[in-house]
N, C-alpha and C. Protein backbone atom coordinates (compact mmCIF):
# COMPACT_ATOMS: atom_id res chain seq x y z
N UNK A 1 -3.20 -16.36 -10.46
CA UNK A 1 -3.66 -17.42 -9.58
C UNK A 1 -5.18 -17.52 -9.69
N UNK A 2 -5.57 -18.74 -9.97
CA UNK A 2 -6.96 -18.51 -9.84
C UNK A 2 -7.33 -18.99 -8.41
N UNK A 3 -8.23 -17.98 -8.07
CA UNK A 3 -9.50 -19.09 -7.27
C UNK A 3 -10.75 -19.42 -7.02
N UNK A 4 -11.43 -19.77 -6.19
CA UNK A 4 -12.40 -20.25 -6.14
C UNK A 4 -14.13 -19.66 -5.67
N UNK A 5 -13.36 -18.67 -5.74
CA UNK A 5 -14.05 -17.47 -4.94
C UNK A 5 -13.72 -15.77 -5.63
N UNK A 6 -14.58 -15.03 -5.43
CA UNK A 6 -14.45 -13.82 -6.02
C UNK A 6 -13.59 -12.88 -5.18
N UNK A 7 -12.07 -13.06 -4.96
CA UNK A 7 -11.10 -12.51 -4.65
C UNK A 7 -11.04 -10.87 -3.75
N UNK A 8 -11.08 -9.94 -4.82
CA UNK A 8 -11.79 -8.60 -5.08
C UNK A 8 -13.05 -8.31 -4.46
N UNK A 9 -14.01 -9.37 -4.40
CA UNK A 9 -14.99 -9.11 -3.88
C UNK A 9 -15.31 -9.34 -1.98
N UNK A 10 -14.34 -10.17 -1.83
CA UNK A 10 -14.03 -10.52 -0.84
C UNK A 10 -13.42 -9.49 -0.04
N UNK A 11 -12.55 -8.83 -0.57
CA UNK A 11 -11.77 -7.90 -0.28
C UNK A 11 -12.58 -6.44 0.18
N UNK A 12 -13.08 -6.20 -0.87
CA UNK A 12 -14.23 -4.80 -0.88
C UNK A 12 -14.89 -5.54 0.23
N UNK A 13 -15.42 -6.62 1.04
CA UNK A 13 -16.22 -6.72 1.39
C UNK A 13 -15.56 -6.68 3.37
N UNK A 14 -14.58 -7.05 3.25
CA UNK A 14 -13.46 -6.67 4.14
C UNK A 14 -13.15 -5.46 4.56
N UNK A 15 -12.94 -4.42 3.50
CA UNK A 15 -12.95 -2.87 3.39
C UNK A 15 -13.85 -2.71 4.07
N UNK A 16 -15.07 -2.75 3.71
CA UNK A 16 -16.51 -1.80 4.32
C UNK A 16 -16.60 -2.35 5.78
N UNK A 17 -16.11 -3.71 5.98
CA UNK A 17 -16.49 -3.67 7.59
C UNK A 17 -15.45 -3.50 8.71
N UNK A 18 -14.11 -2.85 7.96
CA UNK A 18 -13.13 -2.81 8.94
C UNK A 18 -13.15 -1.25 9.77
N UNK A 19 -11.96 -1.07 10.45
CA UNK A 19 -11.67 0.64 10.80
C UNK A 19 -10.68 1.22 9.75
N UNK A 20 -9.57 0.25 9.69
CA UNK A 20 -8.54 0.59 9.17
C UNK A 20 -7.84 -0.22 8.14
N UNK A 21 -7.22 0.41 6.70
CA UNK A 21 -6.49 -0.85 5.99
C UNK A 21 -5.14 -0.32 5.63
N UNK A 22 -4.31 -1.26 6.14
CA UNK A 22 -2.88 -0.92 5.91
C UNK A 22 -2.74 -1.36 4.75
N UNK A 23 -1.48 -0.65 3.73
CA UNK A 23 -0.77 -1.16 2.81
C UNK A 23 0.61 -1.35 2.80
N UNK A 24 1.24 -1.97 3.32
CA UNK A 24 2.27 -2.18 3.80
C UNK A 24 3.03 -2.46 2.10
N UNK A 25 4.43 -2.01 2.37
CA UNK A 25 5.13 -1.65 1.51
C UNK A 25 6.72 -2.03 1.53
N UNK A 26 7.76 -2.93 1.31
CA UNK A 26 8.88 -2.97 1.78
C UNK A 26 9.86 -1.82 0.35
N UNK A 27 10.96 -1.12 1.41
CA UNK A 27 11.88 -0.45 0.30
C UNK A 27 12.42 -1.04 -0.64
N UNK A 28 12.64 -2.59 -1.04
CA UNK A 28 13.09 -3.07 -1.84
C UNK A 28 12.35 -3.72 -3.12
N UNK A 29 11.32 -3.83 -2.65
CA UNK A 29 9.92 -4.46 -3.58
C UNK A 29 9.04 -3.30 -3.63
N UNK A 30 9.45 -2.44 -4.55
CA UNK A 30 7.70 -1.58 -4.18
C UNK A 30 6.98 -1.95 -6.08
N UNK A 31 7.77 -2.62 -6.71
CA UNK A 31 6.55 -2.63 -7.91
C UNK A 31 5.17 -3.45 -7.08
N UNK A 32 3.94 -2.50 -7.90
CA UNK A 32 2.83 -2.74 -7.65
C UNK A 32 2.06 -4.07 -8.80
N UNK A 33 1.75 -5.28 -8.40
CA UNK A 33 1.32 -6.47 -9.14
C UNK A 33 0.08 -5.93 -9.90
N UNK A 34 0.01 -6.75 -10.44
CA UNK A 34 -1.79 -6.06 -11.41
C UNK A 34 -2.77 -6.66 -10.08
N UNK A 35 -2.34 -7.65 -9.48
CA UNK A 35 -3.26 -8.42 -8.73
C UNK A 35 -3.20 -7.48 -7.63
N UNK A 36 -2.42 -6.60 -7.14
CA UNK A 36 -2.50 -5.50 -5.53
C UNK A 36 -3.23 -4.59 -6.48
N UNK A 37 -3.15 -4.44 -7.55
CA UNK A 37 -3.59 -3.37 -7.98
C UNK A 37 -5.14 -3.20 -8.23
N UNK A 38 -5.74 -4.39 -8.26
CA UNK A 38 -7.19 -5.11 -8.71
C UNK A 38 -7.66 -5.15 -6.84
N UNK A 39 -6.75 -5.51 -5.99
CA UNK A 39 -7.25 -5.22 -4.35
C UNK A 39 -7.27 -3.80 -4.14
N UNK A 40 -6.12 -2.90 -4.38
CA UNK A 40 -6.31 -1.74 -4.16
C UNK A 40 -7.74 -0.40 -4.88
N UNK A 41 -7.91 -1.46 -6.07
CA UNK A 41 -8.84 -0.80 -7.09
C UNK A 41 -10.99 -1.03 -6.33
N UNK A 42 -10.23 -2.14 -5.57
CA UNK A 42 -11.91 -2.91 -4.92
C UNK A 42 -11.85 -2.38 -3.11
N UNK A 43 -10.69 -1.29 -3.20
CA UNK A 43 -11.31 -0.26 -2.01
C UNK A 43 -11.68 0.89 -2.48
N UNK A 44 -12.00 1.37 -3.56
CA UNK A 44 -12.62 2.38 -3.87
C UNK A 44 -13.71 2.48 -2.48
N UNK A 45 -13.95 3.83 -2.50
CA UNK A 45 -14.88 4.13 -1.36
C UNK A 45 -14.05 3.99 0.30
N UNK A 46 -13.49 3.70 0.52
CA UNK A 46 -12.96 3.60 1.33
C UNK A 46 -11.85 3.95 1.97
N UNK A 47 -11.02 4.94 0.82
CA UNK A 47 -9.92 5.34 1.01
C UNK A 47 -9.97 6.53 2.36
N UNK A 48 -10.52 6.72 2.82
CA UNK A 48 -10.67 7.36 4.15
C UNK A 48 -10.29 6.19 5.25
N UNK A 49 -10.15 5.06 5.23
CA UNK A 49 -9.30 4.41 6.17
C UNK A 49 -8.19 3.84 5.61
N UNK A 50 -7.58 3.76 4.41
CA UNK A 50 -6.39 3.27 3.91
C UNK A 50 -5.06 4.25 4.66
N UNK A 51 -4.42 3.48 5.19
CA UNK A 51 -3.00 3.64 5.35
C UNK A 51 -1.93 3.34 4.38
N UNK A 52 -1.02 3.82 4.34
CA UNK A 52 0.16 3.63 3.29
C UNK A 52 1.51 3.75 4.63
N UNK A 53 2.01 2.51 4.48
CA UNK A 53 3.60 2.12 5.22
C UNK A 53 4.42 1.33 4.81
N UNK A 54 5.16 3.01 4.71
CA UNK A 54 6.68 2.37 4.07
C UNK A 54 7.53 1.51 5.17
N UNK A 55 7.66 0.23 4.93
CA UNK A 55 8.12 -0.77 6.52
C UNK A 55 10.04 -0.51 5.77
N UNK A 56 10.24 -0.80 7.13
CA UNK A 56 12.18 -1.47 6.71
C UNK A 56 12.39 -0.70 6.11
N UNK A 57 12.29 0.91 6.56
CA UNK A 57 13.41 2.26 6.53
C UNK A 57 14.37 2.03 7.29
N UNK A 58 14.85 1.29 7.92
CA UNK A 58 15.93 1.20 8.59
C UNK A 58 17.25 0.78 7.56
N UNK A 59 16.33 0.14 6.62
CA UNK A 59 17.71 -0.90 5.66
C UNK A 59 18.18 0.06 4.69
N UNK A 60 17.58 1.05 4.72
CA UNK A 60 17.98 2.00 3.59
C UNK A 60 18.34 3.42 4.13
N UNK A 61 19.59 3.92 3.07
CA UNK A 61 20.19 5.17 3.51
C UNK A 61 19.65 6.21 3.31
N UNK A 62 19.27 7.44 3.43
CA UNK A 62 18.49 8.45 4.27
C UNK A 62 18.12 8.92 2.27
N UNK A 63 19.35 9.46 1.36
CA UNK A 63 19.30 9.66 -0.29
C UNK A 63 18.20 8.54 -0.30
N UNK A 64 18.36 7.10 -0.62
CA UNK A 64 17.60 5.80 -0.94
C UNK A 64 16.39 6.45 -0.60
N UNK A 65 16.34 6.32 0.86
CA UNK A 65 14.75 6.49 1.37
C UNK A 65 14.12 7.23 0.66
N UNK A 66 14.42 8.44 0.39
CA UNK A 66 13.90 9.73 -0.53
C UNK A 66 13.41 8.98 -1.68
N UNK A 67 13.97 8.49 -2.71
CA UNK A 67 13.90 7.89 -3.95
C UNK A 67 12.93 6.95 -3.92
N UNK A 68 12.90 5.84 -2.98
CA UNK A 68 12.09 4.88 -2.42
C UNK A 68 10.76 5.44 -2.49
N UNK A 69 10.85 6.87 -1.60
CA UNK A 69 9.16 7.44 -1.14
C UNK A 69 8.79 8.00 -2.39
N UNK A 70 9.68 8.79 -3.40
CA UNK A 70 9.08 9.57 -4.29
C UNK A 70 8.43 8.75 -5.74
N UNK A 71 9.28 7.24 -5.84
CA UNK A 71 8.48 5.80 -6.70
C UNK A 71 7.34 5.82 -6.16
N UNK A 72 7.13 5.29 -4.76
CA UNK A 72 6.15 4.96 -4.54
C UNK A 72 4.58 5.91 -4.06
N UNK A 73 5.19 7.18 -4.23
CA UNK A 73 3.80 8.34 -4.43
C UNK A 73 3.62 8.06 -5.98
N UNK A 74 4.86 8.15 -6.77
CA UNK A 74 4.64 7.94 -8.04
C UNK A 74 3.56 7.10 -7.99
N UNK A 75 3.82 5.54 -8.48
CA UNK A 75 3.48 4.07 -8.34
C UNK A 75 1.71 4.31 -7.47
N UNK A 76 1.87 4.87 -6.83
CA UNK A 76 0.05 5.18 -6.03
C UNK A 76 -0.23 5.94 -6.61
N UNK A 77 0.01 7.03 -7.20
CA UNK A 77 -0.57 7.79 -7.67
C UNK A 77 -1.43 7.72 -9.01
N UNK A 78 -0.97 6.79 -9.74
CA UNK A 78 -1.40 5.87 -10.70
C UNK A 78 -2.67 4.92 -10.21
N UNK A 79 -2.22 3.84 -9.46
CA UNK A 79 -2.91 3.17 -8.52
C UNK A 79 -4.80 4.00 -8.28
N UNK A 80 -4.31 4.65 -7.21
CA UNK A 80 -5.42 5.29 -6.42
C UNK A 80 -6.13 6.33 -7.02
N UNK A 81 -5.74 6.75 -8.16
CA UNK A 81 -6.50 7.97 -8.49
C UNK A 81 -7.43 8.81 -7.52
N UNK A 82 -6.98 9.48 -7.38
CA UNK A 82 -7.28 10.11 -6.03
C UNK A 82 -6.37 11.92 -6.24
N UNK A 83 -7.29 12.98 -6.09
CA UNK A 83 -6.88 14.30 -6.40
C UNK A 83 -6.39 14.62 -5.35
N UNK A 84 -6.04 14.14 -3.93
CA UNK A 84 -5.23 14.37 -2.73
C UNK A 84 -4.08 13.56 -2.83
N UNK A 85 -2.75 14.36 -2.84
CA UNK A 85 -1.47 13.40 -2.62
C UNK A 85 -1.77 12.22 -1.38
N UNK A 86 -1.34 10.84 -1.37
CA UNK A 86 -1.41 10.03 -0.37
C UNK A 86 -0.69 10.18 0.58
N UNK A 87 -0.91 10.21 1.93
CA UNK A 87 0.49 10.14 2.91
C UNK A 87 0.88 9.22 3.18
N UNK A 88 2.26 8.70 3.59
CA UNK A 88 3.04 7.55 3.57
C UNK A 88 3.56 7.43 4.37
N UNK A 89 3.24 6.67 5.27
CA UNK A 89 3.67 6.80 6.77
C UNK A 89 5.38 5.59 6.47
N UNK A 90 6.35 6.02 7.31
CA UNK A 90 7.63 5.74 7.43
C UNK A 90 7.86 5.18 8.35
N UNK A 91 8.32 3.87 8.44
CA UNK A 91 8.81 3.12 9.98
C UNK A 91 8.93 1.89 9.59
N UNK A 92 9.63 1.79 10.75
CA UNK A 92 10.47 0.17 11.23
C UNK A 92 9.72 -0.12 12.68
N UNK A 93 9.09 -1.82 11.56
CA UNK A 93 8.21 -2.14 13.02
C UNK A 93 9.09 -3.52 12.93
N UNK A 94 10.30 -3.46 13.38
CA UNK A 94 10.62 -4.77 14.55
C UNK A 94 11.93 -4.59 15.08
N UNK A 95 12.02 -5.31 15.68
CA UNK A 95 13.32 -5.39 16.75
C UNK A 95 14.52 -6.29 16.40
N UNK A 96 15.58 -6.27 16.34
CA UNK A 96 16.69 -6.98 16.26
C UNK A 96 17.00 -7.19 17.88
N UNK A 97 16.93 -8.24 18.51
CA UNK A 97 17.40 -8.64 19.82
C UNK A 97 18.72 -9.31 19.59
């Protein structure tokens, strides 16, 4: 996609003035795009507020989940280069009424 504006830079620039950055993650989609990967690459420095959440553990069976989490340490681990394993926080944020 192009645009019109320096994307990445925008982003890093987002990073430095926030508290916190989630990376939200669903169990069924976890390949990582070159383009998350070019956002994730323009928080360098910042990984002291990055979060990692695995969303919609609910849809998946307890074996799955396992498999799910151990791709996606994989899949970051690549990503983030980073000599500390990432933690991956687990949960279901919504409600079925």
């Amino acid at each position: 996609m192009q645009r019109s504006y320096d994307f990445t830079g925008v982003i890093s620039w987002f990073a430095s003035k926030c508290d916190m950055i989630l990376l939200l993650f669903d169990p069924h989609k976890l390949d990582i795009s070159d383009e998350f990967k070019r956002v994730i690459t323009s928080l360098r420095g910042n990984e002291d507020k990055i979060r990692v959440v695995l969303n919609k553990a609910d849809q998946v069976d307890t074996q799955q989940l396992m498999r799910v989490y151990g791709a996606l340490m994989w899949s970051l681990g690549k990503v983030l280069n980073t000599p500390e394993v990432v933690r991956v926080y687990i949960g279901m944020y919504c409600t079925n009424t």
